[in-house]
PDB file of N, CA and C in Angstrom:
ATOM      1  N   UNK A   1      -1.676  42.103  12.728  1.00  0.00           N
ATOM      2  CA  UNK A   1      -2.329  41.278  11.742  1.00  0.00           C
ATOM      3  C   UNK A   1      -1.343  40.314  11.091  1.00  0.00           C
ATOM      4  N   UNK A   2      -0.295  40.555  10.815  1.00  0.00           N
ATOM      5  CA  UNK A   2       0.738  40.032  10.317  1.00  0.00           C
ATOM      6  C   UNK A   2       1.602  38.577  11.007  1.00  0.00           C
ATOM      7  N   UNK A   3       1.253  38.636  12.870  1.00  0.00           N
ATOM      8  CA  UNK A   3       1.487  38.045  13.433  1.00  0.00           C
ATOM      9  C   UNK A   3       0.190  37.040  13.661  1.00  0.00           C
ATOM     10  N   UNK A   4      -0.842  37.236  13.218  1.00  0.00           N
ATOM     11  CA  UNK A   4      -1.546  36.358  12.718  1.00  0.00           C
ATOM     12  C   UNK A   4      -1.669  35.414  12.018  1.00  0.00           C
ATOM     13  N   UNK A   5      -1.213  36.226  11.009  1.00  0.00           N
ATOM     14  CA  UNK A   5      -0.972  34.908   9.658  1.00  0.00           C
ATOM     15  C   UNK A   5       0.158  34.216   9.950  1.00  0.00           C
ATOM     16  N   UNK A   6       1.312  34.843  10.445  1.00  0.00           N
ATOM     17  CA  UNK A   6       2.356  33.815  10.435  1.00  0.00           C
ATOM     18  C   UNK A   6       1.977  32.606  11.041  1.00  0.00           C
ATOM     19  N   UNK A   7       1.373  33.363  12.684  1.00  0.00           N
ATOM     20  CA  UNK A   7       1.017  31.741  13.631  1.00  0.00           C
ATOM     21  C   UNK A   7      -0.306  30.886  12.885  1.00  0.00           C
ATOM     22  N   UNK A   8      -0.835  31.233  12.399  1.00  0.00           N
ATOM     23  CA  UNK A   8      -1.818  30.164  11.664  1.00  0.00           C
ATOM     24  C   UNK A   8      -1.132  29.612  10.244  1.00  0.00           C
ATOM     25  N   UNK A   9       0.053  30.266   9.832  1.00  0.00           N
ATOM     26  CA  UNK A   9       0.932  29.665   8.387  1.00  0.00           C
ATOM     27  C   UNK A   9       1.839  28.172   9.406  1.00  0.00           C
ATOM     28  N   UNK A  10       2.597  29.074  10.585  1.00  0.00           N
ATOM     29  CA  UNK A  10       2.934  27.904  11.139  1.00  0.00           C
ATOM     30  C   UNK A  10       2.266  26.355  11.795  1.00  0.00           C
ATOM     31  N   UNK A  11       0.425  27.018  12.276  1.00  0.00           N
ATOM     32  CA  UNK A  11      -0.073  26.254  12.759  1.00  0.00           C
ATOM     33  C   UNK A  11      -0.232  25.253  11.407  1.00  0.00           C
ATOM     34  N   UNK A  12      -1.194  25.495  10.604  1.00  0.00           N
ATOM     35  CA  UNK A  12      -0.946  24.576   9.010  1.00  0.00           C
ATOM     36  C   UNK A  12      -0.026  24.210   8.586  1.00  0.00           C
ATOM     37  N   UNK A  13       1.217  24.244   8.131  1.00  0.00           N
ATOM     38  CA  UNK A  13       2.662  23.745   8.365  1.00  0.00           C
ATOM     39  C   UNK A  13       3.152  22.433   9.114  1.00  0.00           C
ATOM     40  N   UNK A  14       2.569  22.968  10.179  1.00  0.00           N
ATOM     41  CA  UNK A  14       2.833  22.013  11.175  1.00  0.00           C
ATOM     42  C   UNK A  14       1.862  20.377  11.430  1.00  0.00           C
ATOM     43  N   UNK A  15       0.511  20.404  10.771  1.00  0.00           N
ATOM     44  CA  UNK A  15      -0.577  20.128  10.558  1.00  0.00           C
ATOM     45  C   UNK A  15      -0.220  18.621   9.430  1.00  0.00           C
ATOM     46  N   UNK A  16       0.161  19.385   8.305  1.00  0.00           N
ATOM     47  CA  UNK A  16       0.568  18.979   7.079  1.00  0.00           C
ATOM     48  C   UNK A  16       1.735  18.006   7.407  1.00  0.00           C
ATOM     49  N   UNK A  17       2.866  18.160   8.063  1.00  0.00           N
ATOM     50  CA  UNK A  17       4.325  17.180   8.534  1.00  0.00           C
ATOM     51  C   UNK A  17       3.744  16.116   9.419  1.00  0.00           C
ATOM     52  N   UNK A  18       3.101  16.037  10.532  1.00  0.00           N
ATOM     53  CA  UNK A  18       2.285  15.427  11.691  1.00  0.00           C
ATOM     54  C   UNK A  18       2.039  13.918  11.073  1.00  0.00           C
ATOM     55  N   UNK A  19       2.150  13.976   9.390  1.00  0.00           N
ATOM     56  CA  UNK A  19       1.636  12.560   9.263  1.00  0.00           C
ATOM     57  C   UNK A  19       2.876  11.552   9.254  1.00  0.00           C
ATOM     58  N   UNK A  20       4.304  12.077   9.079  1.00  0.00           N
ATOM     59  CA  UNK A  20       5.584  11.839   8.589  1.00  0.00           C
ATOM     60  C   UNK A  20       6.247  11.035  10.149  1.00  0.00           C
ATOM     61  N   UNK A  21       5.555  11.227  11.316  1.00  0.00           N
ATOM     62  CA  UNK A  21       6.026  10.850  12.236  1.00  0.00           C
ATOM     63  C   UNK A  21       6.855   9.613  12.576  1.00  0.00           C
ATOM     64  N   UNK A  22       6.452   8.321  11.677  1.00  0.00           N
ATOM     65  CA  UNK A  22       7.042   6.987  11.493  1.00  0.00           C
ATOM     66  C   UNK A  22       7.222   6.818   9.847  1.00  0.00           C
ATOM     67  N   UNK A  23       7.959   5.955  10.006  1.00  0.00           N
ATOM     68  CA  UNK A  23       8.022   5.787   8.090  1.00  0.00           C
ATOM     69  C   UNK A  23       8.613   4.372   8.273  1.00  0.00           C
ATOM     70  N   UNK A  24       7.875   3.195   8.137  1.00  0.00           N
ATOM     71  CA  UNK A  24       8.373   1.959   8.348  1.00  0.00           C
ATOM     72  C   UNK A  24       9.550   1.460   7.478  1.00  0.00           C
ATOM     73  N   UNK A  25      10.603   0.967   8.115  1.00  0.00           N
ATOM     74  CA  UNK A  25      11.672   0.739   6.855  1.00  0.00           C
ATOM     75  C   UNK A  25      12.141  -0.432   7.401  1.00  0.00           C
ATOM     76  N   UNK A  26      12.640  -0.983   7.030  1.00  0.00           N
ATOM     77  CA  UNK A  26      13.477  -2.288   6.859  1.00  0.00           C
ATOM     78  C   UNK A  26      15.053  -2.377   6.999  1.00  0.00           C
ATOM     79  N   UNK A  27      15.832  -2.869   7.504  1.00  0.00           N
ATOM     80  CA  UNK A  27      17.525  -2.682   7.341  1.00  0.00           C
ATOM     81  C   UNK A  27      17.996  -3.920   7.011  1.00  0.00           C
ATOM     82  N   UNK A  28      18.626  -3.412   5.712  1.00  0.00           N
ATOM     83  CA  UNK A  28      19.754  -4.851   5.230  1.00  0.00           C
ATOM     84  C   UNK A  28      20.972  -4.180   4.950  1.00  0.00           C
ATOM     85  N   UNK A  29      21.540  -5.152   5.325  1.00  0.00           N
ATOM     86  CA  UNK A  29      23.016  -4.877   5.493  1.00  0.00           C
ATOM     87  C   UNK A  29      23.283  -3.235   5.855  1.00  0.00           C
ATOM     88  N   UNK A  30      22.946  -2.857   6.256  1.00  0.00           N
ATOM     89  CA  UNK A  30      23.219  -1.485   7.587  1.00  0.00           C
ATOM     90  C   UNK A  30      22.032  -0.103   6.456  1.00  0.00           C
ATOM     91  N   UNK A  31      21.433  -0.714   5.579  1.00  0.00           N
ATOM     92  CA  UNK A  31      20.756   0.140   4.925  1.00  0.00           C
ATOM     93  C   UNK A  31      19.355   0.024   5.180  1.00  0.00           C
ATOM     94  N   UNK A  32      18.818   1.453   5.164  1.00  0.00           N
ATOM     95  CA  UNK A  32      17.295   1.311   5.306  1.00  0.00           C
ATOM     96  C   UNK A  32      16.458   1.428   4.199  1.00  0.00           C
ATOM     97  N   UNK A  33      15.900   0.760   3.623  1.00  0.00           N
ATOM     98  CA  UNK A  33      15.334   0.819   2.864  1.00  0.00           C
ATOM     99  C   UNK A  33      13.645   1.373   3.120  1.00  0.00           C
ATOM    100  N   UNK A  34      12.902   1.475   2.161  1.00  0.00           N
ATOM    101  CA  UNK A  34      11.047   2.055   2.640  1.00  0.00           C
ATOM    102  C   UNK A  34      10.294   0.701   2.313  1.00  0.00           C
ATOM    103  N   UNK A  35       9.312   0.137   3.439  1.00  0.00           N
ATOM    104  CA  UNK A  35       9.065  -0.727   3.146  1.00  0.00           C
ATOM    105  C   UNK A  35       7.527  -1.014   2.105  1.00  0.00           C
ATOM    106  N   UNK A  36       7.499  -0.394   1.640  1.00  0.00           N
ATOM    107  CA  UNK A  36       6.718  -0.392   0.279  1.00  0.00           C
ATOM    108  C   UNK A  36       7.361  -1.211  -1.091  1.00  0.00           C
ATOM    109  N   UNK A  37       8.895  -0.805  -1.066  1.00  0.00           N
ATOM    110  CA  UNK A  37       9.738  -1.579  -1.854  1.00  0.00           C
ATOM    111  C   UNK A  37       9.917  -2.777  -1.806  1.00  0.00           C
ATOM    112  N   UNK A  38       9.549  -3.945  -0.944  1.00  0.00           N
ATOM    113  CA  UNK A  38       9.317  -5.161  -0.442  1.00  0.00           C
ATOM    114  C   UNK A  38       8.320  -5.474  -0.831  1.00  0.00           C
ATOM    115  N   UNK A  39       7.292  -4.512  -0.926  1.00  0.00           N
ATOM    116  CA  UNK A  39       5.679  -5.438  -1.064  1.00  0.00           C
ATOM    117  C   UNK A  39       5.465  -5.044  -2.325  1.00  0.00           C
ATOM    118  N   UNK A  40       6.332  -3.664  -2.957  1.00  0.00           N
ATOM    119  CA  UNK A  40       6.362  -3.988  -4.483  1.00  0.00           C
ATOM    120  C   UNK A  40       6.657  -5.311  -5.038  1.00  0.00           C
ATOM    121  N   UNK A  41       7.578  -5.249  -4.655  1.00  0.00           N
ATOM    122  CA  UNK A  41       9.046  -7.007  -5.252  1.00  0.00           C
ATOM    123  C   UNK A  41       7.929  -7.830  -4.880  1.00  0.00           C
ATOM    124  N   UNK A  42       7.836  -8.209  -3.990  1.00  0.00           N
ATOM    125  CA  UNK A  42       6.397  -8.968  -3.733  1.00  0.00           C
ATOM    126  C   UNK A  42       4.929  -9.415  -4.330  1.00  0.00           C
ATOM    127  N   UNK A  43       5.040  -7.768  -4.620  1.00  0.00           N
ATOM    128  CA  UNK A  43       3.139  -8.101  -5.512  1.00  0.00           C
ATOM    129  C   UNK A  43       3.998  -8.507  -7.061  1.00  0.00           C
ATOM    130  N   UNK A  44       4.707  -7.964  -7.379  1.00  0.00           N
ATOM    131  CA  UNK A  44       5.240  -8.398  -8.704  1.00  0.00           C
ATOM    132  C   UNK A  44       5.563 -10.060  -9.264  1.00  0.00           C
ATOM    133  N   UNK A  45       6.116 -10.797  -7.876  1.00  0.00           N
ATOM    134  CA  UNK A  45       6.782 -11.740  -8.126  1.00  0.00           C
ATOM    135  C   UNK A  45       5.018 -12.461  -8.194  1.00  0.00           C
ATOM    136  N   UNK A  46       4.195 -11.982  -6.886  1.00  0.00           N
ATOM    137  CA  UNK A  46       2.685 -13.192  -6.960  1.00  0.00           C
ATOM    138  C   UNK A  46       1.991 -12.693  -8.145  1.00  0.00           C
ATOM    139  N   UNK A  47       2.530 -11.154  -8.829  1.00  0.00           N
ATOM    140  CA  UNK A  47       1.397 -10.991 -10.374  1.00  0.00           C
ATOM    141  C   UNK A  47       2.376 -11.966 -11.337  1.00  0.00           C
ATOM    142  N   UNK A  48       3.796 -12.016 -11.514  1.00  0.00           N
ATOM    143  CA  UNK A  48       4.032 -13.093 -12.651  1.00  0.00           C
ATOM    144  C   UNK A  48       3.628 -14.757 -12.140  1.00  0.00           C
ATOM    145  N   UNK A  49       3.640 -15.245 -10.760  1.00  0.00           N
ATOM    146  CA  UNK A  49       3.027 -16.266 -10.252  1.00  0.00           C
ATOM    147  C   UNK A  49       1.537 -16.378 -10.648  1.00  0.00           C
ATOM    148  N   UNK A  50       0.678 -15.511 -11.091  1.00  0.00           N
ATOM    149  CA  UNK A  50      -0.496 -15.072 -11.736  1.00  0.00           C
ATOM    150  C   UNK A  50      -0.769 -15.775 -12.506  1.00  0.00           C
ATOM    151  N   UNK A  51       0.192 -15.249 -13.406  1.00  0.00           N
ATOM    152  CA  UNK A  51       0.312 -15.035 -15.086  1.00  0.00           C
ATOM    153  C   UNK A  51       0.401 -16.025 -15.426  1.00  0.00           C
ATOM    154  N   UNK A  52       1.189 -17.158 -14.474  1.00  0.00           N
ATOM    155  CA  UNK A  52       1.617 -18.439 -15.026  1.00  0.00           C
ATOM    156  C   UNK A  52       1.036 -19.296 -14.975  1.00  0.00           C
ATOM    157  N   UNK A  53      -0.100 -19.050 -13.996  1.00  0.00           N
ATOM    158  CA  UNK A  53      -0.860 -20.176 -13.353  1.00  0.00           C
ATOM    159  C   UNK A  53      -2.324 -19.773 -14.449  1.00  0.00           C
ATOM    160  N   UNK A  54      -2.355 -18.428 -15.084  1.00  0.00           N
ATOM    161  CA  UNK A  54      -3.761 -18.527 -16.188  1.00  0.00           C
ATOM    162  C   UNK A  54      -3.603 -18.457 -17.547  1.00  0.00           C
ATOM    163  N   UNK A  55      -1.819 -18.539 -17.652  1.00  0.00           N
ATOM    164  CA  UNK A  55      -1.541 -18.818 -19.473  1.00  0.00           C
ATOM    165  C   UNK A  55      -1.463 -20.721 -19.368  1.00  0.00           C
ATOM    166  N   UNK A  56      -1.469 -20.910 -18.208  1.00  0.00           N
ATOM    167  CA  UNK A  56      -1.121 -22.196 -18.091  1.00  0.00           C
ATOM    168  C   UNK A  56      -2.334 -23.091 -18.191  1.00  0.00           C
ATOM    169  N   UNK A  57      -3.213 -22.815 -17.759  1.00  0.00           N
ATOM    170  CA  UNK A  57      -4.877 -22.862 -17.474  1.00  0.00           C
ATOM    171  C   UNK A  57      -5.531 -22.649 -19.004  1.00  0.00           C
ATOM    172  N   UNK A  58      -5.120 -21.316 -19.580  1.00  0.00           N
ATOM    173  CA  UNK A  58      -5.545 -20.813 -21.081  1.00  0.00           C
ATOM    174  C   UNK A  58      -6.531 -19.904 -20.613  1.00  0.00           C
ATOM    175  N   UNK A  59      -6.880 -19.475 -19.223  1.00  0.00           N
ATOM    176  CA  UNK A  59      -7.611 -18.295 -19.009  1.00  0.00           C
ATOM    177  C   UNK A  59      -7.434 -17.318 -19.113  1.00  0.00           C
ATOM    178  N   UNK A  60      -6.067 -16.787 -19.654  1.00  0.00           N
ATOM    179  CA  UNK A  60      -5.184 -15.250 -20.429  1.00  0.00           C
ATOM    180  C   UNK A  60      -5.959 -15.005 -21.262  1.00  0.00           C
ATOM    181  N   UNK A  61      -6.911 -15.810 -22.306  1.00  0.00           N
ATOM    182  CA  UNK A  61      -7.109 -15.191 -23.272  1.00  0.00           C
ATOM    183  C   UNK A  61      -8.545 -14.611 -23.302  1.00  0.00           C
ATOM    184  N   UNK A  62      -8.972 -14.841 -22.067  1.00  0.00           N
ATOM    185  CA  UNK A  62     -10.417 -14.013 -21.849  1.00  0.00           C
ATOM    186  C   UNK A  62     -10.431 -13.082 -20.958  1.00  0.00           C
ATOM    187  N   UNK A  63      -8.978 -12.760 -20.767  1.00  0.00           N
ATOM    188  CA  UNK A  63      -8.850 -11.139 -19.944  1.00  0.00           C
ATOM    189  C   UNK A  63      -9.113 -10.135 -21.047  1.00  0.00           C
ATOM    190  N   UNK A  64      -9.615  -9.374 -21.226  1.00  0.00           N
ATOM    191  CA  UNK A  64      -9.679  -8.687 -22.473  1.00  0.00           C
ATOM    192  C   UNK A  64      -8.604  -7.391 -22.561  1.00  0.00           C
ATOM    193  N   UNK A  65      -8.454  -6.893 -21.277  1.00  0.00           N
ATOM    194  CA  UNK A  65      -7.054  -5.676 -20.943  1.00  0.00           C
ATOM    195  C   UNK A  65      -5.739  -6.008 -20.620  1.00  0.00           C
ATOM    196  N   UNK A  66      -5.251  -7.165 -20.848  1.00  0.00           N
ATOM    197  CA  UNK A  66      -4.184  -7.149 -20.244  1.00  0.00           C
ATOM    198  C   UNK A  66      -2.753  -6.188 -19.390  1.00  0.00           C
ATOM    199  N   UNK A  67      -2.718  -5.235 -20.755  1.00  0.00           N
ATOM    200  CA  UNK A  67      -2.525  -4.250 -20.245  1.00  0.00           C
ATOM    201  C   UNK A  67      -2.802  -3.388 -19.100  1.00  0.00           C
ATOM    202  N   UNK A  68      -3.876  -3.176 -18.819  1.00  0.00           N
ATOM    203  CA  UNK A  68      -4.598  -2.514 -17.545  1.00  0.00           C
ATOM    204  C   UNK A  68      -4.680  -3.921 -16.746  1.00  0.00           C
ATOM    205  N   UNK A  69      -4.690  -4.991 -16.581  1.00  0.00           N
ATOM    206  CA  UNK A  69      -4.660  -6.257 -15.911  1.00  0.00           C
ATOM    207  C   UNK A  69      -3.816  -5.805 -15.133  1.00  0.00           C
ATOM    208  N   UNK A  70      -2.764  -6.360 -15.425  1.00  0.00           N
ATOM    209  CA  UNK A  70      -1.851  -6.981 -14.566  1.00  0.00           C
ATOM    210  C   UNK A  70      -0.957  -5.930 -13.880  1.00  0.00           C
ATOM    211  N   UNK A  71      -0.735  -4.699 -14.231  1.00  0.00           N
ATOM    212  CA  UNK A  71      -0.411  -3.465 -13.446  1.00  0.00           C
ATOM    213  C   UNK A  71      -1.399  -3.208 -12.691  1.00  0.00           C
ATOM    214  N   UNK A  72      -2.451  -3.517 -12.348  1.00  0.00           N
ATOM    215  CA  UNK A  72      -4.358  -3.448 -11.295  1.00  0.00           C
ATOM    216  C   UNK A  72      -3.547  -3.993 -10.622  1.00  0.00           C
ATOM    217  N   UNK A  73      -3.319  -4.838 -10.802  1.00  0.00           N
ATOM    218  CA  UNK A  73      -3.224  -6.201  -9.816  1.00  0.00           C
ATOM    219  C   UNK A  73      -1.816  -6.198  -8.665  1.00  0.00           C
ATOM    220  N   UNK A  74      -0.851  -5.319  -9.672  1.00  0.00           N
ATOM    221  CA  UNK A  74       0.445  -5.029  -8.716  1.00  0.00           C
ATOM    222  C   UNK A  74       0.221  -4.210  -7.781  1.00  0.00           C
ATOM    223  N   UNK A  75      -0.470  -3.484  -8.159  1.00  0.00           N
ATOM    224  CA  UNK A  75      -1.040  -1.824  -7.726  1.00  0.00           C
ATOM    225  C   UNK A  75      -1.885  -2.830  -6.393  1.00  0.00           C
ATOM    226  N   UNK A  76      -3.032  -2.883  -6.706  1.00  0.00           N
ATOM    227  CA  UNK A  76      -3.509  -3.748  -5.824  1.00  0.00           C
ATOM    228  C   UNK A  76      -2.998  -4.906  -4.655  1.00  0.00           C
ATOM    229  N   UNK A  77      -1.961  -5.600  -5.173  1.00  0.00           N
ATOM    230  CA  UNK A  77      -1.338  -6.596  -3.755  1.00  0.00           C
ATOM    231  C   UNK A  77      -0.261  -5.353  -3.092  1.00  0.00           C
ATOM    232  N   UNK A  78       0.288  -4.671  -3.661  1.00  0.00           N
ATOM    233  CA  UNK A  78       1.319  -3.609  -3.576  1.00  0.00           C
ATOM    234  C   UNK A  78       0.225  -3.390  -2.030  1.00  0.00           C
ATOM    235  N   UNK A  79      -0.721  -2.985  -2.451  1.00  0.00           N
ATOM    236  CA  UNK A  79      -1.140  -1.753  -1.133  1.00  0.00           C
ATOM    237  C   UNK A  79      -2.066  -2.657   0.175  1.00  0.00           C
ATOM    238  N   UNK A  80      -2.365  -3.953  -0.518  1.00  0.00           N
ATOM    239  CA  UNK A  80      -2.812  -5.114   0.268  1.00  0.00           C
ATOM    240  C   UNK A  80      -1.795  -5.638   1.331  1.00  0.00           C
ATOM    241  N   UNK A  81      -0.421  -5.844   0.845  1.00  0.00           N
ATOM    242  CA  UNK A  81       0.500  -6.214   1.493  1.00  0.00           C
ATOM    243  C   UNK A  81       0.765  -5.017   2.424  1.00  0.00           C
ATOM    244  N   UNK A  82       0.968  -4.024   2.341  1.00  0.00           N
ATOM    245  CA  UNK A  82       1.507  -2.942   3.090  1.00  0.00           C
ATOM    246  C   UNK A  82       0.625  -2.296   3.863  1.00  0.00           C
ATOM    247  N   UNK A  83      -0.757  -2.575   3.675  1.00  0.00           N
ATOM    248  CA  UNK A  83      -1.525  -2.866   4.812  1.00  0.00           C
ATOM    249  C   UNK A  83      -1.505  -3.975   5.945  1.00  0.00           C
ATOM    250  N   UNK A  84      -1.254  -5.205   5.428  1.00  0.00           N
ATOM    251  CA  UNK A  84      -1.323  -6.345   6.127  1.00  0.00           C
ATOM    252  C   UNK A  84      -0.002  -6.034   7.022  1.00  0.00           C
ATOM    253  N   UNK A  85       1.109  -5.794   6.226  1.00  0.00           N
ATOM    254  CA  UNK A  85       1.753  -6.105   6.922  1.00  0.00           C
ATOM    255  C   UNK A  85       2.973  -4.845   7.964  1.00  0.00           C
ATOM    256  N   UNK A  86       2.234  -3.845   7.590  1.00  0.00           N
ATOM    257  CA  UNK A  86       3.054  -2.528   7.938  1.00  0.00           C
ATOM    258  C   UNK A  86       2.262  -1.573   8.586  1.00  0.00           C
ATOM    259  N   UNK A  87       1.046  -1.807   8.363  1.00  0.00           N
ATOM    260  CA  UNK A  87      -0.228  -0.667   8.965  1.00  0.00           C
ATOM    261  C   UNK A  87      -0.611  -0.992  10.145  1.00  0.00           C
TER     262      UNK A  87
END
């Protein structure tokens, strides 16, 4: 019975790692970086490119959350980009 559970602890174990198989990364200058960290820097730089283009406009002031805004929005190109461009 005992040799039961182990092989079905190992079969689940094994189940669970299976997704880890690739992990897309990037190399600069002999370092690998995760490439999620790119499309962070990324969604960040097009959310202050955002920002500038609707304080500039005067449409900032009918966002009513800002707060919850503009972290949506990183969050959001963050996982847009790293679909587009890594999935």
């Amino acid at each position: 019975m005992l040799e039961h559970r182990i092989y079905w602890l190992v079969c689940l174990s094994s189940l669970g790692s299976s997704g880890c198989s690739r992990a897309p990364s990037i190399e600069i200058l002999g370092t690998f970086l995760p490439s999620w960290m790119f499309c962070v820097v990324a969604a960040i730089v097009a959310t202050g490119l955002l920002r500038w283009q609707l304080a500039r406009r005067d449409l900032e002031k009918r966002i009513p959350a800002l707060a919850v805004f503009y972290p949506s929005v990183v969050v959001a190109l963050t996982c847009l980009l790293w679909l587009i461009l890594f999935a």
